[in-house]
Protein backbone atom coordinates (compact mmCIF):
# COMPACT_ATOMS: atom_id res chain seq x y z
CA UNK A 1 79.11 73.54 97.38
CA UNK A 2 80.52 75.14 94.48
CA UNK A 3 82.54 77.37 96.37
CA UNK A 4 84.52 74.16 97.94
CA UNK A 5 84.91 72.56 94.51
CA UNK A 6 86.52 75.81 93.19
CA UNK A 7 88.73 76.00 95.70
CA UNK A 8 91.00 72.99 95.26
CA UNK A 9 91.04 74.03 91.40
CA UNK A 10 92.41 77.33 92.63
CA UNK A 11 94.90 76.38 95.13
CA UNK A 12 96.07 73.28 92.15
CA UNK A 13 96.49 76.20 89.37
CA UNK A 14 98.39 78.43 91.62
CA UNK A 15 101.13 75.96 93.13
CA UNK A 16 101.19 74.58 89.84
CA UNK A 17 101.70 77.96 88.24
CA UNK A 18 104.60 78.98 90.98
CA UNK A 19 106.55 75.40 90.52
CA UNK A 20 105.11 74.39 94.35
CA UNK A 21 104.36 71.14 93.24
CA UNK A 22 108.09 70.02 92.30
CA UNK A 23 108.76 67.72 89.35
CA UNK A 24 110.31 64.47 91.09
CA UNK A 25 113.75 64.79 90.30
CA UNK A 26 115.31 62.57 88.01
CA UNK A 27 116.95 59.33 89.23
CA UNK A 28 120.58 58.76 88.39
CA UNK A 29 121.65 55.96 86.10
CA UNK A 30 122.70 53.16 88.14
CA UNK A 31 126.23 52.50 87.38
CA UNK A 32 128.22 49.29 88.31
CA UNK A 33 131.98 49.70 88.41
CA UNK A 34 134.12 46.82 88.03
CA UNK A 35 135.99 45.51 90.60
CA UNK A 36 139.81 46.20 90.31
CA UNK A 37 141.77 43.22 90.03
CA UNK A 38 144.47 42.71 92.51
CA UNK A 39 147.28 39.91 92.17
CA UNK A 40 146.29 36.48 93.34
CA UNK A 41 145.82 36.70 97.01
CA UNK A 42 145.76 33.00 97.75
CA UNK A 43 149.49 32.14 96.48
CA UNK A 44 150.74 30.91 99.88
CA UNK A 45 147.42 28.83 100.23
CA UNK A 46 148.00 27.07 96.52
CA UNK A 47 150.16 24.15 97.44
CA UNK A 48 146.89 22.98 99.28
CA UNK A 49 144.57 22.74 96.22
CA UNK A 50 143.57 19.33 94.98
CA UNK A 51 142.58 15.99 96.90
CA UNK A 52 145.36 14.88 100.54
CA UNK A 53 144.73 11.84 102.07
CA UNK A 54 145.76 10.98 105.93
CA UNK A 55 146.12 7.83 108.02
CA UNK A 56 146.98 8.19 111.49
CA UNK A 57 149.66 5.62 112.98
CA UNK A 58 148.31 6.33 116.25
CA UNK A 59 144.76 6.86 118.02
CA UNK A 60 141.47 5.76 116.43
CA UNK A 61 141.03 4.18 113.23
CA UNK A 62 140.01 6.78 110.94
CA UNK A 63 140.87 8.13 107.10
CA UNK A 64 140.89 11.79 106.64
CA UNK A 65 140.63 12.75 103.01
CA UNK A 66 140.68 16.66 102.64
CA UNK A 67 139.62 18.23 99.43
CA UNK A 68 140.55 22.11 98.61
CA UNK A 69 139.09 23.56 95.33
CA UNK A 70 139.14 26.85 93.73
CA UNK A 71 135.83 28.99 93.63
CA UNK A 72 135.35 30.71 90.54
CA UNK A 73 138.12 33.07 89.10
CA UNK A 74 139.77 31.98 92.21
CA UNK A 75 138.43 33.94 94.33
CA UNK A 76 137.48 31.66 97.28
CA UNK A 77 138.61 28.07 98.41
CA UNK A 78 136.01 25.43 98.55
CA UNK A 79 137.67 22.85 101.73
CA UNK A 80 135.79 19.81 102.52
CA UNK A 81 136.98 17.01 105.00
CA UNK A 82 135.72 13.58 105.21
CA UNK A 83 136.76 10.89 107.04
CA UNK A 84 135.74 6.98 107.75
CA UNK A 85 135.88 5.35 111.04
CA UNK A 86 137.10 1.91 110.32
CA UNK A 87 135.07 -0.10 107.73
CA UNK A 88 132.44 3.15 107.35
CA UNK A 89 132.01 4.48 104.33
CA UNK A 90 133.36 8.07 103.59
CA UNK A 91 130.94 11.08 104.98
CA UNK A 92 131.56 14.44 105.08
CA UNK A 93 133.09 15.97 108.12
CA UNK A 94 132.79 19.29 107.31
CA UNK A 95 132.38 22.03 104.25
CA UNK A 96 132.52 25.44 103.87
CA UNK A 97 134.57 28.56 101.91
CA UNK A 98 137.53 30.51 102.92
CA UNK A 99 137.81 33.66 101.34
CA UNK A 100 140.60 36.66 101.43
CA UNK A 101 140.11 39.21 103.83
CA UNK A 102 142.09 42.62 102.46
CA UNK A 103 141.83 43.94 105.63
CA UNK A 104 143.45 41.17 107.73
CA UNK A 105 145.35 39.45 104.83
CA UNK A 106 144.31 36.42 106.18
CA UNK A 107 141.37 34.23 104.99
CA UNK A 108 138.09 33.85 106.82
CA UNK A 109 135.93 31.01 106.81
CA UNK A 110 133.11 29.51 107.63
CA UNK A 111 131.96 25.30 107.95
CA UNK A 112 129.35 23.49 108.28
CA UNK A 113 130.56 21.02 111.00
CA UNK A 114 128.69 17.75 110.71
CA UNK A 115 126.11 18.04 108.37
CA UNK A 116 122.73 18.06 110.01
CA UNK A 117 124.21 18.95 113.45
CA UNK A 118 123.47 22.58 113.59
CA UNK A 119 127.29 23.28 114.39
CA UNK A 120 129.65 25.34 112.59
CA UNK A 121 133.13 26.56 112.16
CA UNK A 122 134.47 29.82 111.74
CA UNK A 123 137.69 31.20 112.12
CA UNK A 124 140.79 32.52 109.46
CA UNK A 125 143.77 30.93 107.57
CA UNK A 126 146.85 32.99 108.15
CA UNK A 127 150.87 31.91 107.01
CA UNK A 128 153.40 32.38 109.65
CA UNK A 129 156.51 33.62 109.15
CA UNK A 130 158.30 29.79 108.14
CA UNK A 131 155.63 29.37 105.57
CA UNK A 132 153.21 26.93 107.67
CA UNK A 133 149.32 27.66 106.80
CA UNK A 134 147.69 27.80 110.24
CA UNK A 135 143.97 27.37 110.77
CA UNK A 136 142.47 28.73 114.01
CA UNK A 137 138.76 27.02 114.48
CA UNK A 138 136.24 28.12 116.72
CA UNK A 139 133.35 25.37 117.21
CA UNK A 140 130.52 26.53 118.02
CA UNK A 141 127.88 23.36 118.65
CA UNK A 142 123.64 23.88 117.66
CA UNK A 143 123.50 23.88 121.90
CA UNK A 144 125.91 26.83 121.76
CA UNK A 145 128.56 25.31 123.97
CA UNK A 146 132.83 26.02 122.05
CA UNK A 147 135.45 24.74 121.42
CA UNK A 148 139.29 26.21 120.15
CA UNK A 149 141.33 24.01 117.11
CA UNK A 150 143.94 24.64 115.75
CA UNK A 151 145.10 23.38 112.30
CA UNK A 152 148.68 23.53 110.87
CA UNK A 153 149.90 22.59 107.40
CA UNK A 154 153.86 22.84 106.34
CA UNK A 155 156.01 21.46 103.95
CA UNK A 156 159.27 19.29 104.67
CA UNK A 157 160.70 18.67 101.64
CA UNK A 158 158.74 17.33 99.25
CA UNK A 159 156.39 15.92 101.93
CA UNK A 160 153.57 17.93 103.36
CA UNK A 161 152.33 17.47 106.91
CA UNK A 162 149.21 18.68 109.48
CA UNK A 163 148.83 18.53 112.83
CA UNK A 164 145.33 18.97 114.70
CA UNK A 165 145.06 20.21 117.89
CA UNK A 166 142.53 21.12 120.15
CA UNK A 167 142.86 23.71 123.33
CA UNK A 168 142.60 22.66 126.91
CA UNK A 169 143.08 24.50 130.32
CA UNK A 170 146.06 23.29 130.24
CA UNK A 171 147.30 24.89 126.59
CA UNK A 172 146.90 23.33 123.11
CA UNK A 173 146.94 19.14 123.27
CA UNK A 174 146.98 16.42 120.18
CA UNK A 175 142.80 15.57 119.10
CA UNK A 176 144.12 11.96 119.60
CA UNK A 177 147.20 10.31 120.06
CA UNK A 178 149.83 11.30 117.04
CA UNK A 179 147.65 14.29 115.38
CA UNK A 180 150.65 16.75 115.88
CA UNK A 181 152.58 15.40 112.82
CA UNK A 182 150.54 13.91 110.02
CA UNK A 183 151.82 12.80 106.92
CA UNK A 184 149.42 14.14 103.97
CA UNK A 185 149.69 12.26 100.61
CA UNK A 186 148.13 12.84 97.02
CA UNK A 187 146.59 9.04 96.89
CA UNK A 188 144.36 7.04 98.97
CA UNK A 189 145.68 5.62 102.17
């Protein structure tokens, strides 16, 4: 018996002695660079910031009151629609964030379509070439089934305008009757 006890105390000593049994090596300092800071990204998207309000003159009777707020040090865009049908009260539409993609130079996004509903938005904000922000929407509803919108804002003026649009089989087509051109103002309609 003694021989096995002696043993392991021999083998121990000897790896010990010949550096065998390594030291764990020490772990580098976590270090935490700060971010570079690159000029404001979201310029083009800044006109939208703040509270627009939108009555159709055509289609159903609904108000669309779109909100846009900055994230913290402006690095994301809060955009939340609501809208009343009628005499409803206001509800929320939708919510989500955009946020700059370097990559694509365009902002990504995500919504949560209808509170509740299990459906979602995603697509990007881009700025075409005559200054009109353009939102491109993929639906995708909690039973999985799509649908393609398309968003525009521009300025005429001193007026700003949206259109919504939805694609069909037979190319892109007004949501409802006068949602290619609608006027967007800074106080309740």
């Amino acid at each position: 018996m003694r021989k096995f006890m002696i043993m392991p105390l021999f083998v121990a000593a000897t790896l010990a002695s010949s550096g065998a049994i390594a030291q764990p090596a020490p772990q580098p300092q976590m270090r935490i660079d700060a971010p570079a800071k690159i000029a404001n990204p979201y310029g083009a998207y800044e006109f939208l910031i703040g509270d627009w309000y939108t009555k159709p003159s055509g289609g159903p009777d609904v108000r669309i009151h779109q909100q846009f707020a900055w994230g913290a040090e402006k690095a994301s865009i809060k955009y939340t629609t609501l809208t009343n049908v009628g005499s409803a009260p206001e509800a929320v539409h939708f919510e989500g964030l955009l946020v700059w993609n370097g990559a694509t130079k365009a902002l990504d996004y995500v919504i949560a379509a209808e509170p509740g509903s299990g459906g979602q938005e995603k697509g990007t904000l881009h700025v075409e070439g005559d200054g009109a922000v353009v939102r491109d929407v993929l639906l995708t509803r909690a039973d999985g089934k799509t649908n393609q919108f398309r968003q525009r804002f521009w300025r005429e003026n001193d007026a700003v305008f949206t259109s919504l649009m939805r694609k069909t089989d037979k190319g892109w087509e007004p949501n409802f009757p006068g949602s290619q051109r609608l006027a967007m103002s800074r106080t309740p309609v």
